[in-house]
Protein backbone atom coordinates (compact mmCIF):
# COMPACT_ATOMS: atom_id res chain seq x y z
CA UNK A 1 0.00 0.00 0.00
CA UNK A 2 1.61 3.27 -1.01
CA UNK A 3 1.49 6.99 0.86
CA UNK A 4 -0.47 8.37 -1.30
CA UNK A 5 -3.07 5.03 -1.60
CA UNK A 6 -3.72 5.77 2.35
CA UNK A 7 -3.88 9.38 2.16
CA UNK A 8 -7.56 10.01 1.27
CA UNK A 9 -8.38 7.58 4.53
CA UNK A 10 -7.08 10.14 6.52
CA UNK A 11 -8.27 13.60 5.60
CA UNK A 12 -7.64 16.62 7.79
CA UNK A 13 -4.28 15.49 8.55
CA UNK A 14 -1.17 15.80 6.50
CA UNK A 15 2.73 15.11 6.31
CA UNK A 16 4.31 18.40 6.13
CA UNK A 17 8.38 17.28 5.73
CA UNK A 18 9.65 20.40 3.87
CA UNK A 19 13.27 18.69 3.94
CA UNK A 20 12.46 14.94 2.86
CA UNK A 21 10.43 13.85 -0.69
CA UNK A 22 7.65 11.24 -0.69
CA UNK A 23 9.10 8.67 -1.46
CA UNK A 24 10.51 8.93 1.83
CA UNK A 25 7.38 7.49 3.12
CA UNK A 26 6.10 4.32 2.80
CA UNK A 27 2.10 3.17 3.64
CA UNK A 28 1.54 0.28 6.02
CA UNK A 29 -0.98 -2.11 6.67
CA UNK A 30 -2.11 -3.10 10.53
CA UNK A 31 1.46 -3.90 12.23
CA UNK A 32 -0.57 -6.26 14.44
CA UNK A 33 -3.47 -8.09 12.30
CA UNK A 34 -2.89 -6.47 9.22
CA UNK A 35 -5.58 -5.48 8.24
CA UNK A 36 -6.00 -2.59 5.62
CA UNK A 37 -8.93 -0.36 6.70
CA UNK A 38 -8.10 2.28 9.36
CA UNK A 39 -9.08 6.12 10.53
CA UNK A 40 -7.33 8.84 11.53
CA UNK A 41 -6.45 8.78 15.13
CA UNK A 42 -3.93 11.51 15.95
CA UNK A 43 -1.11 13.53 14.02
CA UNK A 44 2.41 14.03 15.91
CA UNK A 45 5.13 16.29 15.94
CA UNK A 46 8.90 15.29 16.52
CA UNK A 47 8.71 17.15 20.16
CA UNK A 48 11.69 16.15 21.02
CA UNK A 49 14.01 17.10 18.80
CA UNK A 50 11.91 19.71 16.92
CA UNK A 51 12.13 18.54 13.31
CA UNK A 52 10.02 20.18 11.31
CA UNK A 53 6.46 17.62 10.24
CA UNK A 54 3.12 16.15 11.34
CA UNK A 55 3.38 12.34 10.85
CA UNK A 56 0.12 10.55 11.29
CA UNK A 57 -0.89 7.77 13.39
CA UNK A 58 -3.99 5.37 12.25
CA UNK A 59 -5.85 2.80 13.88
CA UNK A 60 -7.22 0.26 12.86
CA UNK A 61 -10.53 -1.10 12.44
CA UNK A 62 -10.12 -4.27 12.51
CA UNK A 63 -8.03 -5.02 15.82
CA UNK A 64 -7.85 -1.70 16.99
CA UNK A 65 -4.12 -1.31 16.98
CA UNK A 66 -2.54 2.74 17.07
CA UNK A 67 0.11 2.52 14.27
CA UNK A 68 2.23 5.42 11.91
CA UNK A 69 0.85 5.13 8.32
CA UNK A 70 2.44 6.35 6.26
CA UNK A 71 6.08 6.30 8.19
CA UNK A 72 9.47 6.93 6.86
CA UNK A 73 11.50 3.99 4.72
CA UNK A 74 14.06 2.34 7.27
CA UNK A 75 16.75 3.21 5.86
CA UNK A 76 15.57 6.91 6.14
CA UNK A 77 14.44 6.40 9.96
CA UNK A 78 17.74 5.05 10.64
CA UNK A 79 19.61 8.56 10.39
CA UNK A 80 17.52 9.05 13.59
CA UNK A 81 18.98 6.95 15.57
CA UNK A 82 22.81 7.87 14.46
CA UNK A 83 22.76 11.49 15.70
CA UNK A 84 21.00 13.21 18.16
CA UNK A 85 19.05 10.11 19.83
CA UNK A 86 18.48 10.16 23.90
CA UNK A 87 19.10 6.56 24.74
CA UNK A 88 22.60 6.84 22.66
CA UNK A 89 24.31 9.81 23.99
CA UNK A 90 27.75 9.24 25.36
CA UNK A 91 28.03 10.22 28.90
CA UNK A 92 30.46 12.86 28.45
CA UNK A 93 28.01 15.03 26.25
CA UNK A 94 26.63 15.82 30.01
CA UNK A 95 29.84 17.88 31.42
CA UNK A 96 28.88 18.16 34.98
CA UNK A 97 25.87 16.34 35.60
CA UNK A 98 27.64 13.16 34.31
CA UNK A 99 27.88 11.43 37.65
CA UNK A 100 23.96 11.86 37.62
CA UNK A 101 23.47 10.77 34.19
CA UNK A 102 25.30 7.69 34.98
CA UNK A 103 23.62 7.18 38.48
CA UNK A 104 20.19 7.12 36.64
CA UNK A 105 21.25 5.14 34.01
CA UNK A 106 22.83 2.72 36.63
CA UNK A 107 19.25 2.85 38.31
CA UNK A 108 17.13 2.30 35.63
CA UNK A 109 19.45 -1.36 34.96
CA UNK A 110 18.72 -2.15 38.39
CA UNK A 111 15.15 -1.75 37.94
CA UNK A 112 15.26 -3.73 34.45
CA UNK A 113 17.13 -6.63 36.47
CA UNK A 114 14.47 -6.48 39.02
CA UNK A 115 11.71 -7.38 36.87
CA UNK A 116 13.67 -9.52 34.78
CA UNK A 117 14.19 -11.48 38.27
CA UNK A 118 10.79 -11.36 39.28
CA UNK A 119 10.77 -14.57 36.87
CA UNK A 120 14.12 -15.75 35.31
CA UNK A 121 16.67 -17.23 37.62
CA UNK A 122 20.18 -15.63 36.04
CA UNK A 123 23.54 -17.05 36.64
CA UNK A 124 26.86 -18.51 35.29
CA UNK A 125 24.72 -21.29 32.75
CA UNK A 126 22.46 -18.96 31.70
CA UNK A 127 22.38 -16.56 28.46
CA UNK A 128 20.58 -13.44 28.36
CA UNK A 129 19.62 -11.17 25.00
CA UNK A 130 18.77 -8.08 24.74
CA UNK A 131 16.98 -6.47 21.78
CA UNK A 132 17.36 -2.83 21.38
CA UNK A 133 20.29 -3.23 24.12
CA UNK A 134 22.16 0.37 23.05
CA UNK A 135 24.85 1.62 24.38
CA UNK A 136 24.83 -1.79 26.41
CA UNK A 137 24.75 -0.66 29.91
CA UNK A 138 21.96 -3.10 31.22
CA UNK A 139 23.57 -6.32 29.75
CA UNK A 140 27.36 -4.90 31.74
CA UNK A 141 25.05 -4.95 34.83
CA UNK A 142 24.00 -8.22 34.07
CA UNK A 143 27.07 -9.89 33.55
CA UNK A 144 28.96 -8.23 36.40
CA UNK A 145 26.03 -9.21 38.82
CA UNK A 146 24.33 -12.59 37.61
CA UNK A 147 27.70 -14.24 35.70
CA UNK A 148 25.44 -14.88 33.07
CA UNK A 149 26.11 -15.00 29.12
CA UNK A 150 24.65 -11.85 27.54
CA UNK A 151 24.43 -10.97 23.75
CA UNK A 152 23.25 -7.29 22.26
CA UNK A 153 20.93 -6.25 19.28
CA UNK A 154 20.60 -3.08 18.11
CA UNK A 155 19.49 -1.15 15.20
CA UNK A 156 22.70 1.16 14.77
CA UNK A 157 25.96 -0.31 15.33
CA UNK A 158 27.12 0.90 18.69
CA UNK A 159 29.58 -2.12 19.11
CA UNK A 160 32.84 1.02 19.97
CA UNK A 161 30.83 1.42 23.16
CA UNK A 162 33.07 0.70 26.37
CA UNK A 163 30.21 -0.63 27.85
CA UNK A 164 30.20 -3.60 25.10
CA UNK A 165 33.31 -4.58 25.02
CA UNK A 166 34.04 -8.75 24.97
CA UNK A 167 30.07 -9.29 24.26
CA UNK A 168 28.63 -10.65 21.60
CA UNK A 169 27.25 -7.60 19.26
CA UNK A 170 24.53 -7.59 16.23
CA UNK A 171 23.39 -4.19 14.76
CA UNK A 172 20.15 -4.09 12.20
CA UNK A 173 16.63 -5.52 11.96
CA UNK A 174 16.40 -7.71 14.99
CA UNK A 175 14.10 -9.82 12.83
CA UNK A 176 16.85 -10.27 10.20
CA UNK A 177 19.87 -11.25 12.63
CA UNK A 178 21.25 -14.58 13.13
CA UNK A 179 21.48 -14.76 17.06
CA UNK A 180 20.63 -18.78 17.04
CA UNK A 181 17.81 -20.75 17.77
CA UNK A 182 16.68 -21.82 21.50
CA UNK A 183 19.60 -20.52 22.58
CA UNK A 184 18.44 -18.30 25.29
CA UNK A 185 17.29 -18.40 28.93
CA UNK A 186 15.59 -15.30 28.67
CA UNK A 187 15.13 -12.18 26.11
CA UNK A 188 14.43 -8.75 27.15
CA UNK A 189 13.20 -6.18 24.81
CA UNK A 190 13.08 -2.32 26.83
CA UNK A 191 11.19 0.41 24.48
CA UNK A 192 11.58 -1.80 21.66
CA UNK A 193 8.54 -2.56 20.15
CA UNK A 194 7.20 0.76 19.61
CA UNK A 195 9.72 1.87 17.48
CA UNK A 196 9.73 -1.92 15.72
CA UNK A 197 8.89 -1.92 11.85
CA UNK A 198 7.77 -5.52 11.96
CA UNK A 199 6.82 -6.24 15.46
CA UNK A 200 5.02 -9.43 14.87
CA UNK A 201 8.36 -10.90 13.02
CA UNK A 202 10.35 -9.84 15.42
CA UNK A 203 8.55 -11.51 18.36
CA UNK A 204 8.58 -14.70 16.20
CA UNK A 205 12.23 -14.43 15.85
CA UNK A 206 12.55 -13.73 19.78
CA UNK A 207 9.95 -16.54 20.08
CA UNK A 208 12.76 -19.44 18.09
CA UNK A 209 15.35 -17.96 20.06
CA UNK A 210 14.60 -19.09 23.22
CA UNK A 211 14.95 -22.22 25.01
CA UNK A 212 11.39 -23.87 26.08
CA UNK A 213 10.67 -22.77 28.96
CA UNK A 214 12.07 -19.26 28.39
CA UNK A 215 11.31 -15.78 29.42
CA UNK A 216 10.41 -12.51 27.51
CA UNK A 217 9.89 -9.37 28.82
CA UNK A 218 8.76 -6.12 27.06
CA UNK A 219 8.44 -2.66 27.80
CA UNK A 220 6.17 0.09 25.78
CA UNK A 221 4.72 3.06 26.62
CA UNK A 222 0.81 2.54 27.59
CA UNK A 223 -1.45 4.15 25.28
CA UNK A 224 -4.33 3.44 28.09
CA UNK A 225 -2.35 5.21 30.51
CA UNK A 226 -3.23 8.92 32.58
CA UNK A 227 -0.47 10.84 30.68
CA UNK A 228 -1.73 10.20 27.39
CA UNK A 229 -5.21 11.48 29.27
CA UNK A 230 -3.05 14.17 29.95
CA UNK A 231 -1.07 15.35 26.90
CA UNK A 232 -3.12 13.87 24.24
CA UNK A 233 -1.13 14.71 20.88
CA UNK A 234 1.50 16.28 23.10
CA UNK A 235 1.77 12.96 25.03
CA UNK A 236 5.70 11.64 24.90
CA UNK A 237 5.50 7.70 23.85
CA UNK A 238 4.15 9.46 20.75
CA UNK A 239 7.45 10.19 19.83
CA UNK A 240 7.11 10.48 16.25
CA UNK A 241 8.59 9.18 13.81
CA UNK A 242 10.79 6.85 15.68
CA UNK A 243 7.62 4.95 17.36
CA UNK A 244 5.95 2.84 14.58
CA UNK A 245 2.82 1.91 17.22
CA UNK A 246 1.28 2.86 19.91
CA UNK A 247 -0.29 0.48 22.90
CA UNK A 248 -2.78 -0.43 25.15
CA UNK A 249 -2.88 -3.31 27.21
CA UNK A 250 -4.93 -5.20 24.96
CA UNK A 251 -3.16 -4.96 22.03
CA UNK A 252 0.29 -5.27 23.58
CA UNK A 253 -1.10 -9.05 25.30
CA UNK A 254 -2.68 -9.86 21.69
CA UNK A 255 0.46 -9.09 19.49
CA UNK A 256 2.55 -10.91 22.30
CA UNK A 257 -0.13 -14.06 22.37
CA UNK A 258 0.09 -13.92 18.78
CA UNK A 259 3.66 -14.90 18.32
CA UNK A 260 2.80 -17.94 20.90
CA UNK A 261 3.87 -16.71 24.14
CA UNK A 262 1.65 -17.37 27.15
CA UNK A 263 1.31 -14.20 29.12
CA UNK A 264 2.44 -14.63 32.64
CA UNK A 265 2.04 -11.08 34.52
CA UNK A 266 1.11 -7.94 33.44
CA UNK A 267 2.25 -4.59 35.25
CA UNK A 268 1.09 -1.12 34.84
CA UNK A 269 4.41 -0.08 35.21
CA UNK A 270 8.21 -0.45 33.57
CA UNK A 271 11.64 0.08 34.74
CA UNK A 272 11.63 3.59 32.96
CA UNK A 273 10.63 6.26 35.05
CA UNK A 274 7.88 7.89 34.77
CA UNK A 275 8.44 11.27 35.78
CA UNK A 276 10.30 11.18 32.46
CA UNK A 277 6.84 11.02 30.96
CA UNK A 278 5.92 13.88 33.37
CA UNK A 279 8.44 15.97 32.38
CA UNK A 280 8.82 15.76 28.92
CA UNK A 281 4.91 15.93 28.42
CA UNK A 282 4.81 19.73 30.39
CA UNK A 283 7.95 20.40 28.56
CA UNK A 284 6.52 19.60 25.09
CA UNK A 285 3.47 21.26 25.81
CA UNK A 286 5.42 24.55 26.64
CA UNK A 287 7.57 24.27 23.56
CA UNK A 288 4.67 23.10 20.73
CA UNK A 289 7.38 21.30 18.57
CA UNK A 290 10.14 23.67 18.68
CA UNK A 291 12.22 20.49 20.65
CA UNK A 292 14.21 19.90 23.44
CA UNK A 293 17.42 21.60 24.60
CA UNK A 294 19.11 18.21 25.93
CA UNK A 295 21.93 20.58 27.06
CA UNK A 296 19.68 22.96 28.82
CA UNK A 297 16.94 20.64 29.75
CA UNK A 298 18.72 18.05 32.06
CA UNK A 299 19.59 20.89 34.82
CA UNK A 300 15.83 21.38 34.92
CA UNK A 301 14.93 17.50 34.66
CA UNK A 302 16.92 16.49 37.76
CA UNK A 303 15.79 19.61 39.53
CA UNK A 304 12.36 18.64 39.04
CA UNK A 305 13.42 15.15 40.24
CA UNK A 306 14.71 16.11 43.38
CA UNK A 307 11.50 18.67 44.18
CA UNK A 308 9.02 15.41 43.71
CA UNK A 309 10.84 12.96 45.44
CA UNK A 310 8.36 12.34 47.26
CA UNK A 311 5.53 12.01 45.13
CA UNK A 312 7.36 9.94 42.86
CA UNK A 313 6.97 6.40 43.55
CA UNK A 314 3.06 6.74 43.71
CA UNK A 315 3.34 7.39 40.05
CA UNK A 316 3.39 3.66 39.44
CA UNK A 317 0.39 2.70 40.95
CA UNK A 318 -1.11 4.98 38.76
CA UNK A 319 -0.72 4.02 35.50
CA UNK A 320 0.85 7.14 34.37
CA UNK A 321 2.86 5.81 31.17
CA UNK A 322 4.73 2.24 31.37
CA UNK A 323 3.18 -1.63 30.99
CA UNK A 324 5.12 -4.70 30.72
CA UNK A 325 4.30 -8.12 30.02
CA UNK A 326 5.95 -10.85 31.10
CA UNK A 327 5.80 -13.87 29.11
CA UNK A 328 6.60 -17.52 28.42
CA UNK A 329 7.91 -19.39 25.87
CA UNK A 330 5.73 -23.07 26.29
CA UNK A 331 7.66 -25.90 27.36
C-alpha cells in the first residue's frame, strides 16, 4: 500500500516534511493483524528534537491497533537513531551532571534486572539477549552481577561502546539477525517494540530464540495510561517518527499471544521512570514542537526530580505511562 493510496483515509491530517520527498514514506498495513482499513487517530510532531512535520498515526478497524501510516523507509528512519538520539548519547556530552546521568542510568538497569528477576533465575549457565540493548549498559550490569552470558541487538551499530566490550554484538533488523535458535534463557526487549517496523516478526524471531521454557519481557509506553489522558497529541511515547505503534494493554497481550507466548504477569508499570513522561509531556506542551534543549533541559529534569521525590513512587500505581508483560515461551 503506497502513501499516497492511504492518504484520502485520513483527511484533515497531513505530512508536512519540507526537507524529505515522498518517497521517503512508505504506507503500512495493521502492524498487528494487518488489516487494511483504518481512521485517523492523531497527528504528531517530533517534540523532542523539533524537526520540522506532522506524521500521522492510524488505527485500525479491525483489531484496533494505534500505528504510523504512512512512516518513513528504514533506511531513512535510521539517520535518527545515528545522531542526536536520547538513549545513545555518550556520557560525556553531560559535562557536569555526568555522575547523575550515569547514576540514573545505573538505576534504571537495576530496575530492568528487578523485573527480569521477578521470573528468570540468572547465573553462570544462563544466556541473556537483549533487543534494542544500546549503548549496552543493562547487559554490563547483568554480567557483572548474575555471571550470566549476555548478547546485544541493536538497530545502529554501537559495538565502539566501552560498555560492550568482549560481548557478543549484532546491529540491524532484529528480525533479520542470526542470534541462534533456542539458545536463550531469557530475552528482554526495553522500548523496543514501539519503534519496531515488523513487530510481529520480530517476536517470532525472539519466540525461536529461546529455550522452552524461556522468558520474555517487554516494555512500551501505555497508550491506556493517565499521561496520554493528559497530553493527548502532546503525550511523549508518541514520539514520532521513531515509534511505529502505539499500545494499550490489549493490544500489547494480543500481538505478544500472537507470536505464541503465554502471558504470565502484566504490570502497569516499567523500569523507565515515569516522571520522564511527566516531564517531557509539560515540557513539550510549553515548547509546541520547537524540541528539546538536551543541554539545557537536564539541569531542569533532575531539579524537578529532586522537588518530587516524594511524590514519585506513587506514580506507578497509577498508570501514568509504562506496561510490561511478562511472558513464556511453552515448554
Amino acid at each position: 500500500m503506497s502513501a499516497s493510496a492511504l492518504a484520502p483515509s485520513i483527511a484533515g491530517a497531513t505530512i508536512d516534511i519540507d526537507s524529505l520527498e515522498p518517497a521517503a514514506f512508505e504506507g503500512v498495513s495493521c502492524l498487528d493483524c494487518g488489516g487494511r482499513r483504518a481512521t485517523f487517530f492523531l497527528a504528531g510532531e517530533d517534540d523532542l528534537t523539533g524537526t520540522p512535520g506532522r506524521f500521522v498515526f492510524v488505527q485500525c478497524l479491525d483489531c484496533g491497533l494505534v500505528y504510523q501510516s504512512p512512516r518513513l523507509t528504514l533506511d531513512r528512519i535510521t539517520r535518527y537513531y545515528e545522531t542526536d538520539y536520547i538513549a545513545h548519547q555518550p556520557t560525556a556530552r553531560w559535562g557536569a551532571l555526568a555522575p547523575l546521568f550515569r547514576y540514573a542510568m545505573s538505576t534504571l538497569d537495576r530496575a530492568k534486572l528487578r523485573i527480569v528477576r521477578r521470573h528468570a533465575v540468572l547465573d553462570d549457565s544462563s544466556t541473556l539477549l537483549d533487543v534494542g540493548c544500546g549503548a549496552g549498559t543493562f547487559l554490563d550490569r547483568v554480567r557483572s552481577e548474575t555471571g550470566a552470558q549476555v548478547v546485544g541487538v541493536d538497530l545502529v551499530d554501537l559495538s565502539q561502546r566501552p560498555e560492550l566490550s568482549g560481548i557478543e554484538f549484532h546491529h540491524g533488523p532484529f528480525a533479520e539477525q542470526a542470534v541462534g535458535r533456542e539458545r536463550f534463557d531469557a530475552v528482554t526487549m526495553w522500548h523496543v517494540l514501539e519503534h519496531d517496523y515488523d513487530p510481529r516478526r520480530s517476536l517470532r524471531r525472539a519466540f525461536e530464540s529461546l529455550k522452552p521454557g524461556g522468558w520474555l519481557f517487554v516494555e512500551v509506553p501505555r497508550l491506556d495510561s493517565l499521561s496520554f489522558r493528559l497530553f493527548k497529541t502532546r503525550w511523549p511515547g508518541i514520539q514520532a517518527p521513531q515509534h511505529t505503534a502505539l499500545y494499550d494493554r490489549k493490544r500489547l497481550l494480543g500481538i505478544t499471544r500472537g507470536a505464541g507466548f503465554e502471558v504470565v504477569e502484566h504490570l502497569p508499570y516499567g523500569a523507565f521512570p515515569p516522571y520522564f513522561y511527566l516531564f517531557c509531556g509539560v515540557a513539550f506542551q510549553v515548547l509546541r514542537g520547537r524540541g528539546l534543549n538536551l543541554d539545557r533541559a537536564i539541569y531542569a529534569y533532575f531539579a524537578g526530580q529532586l522537588l518530587l521525590l516524594p511524590l514519585l513512587p506513587f506514580l506507578n500505581r497509577m498508570n501514568f505511562a509504562m506496561q510490561t508483560v511478562i511472558c513464556r515461551r511453552p515448554e
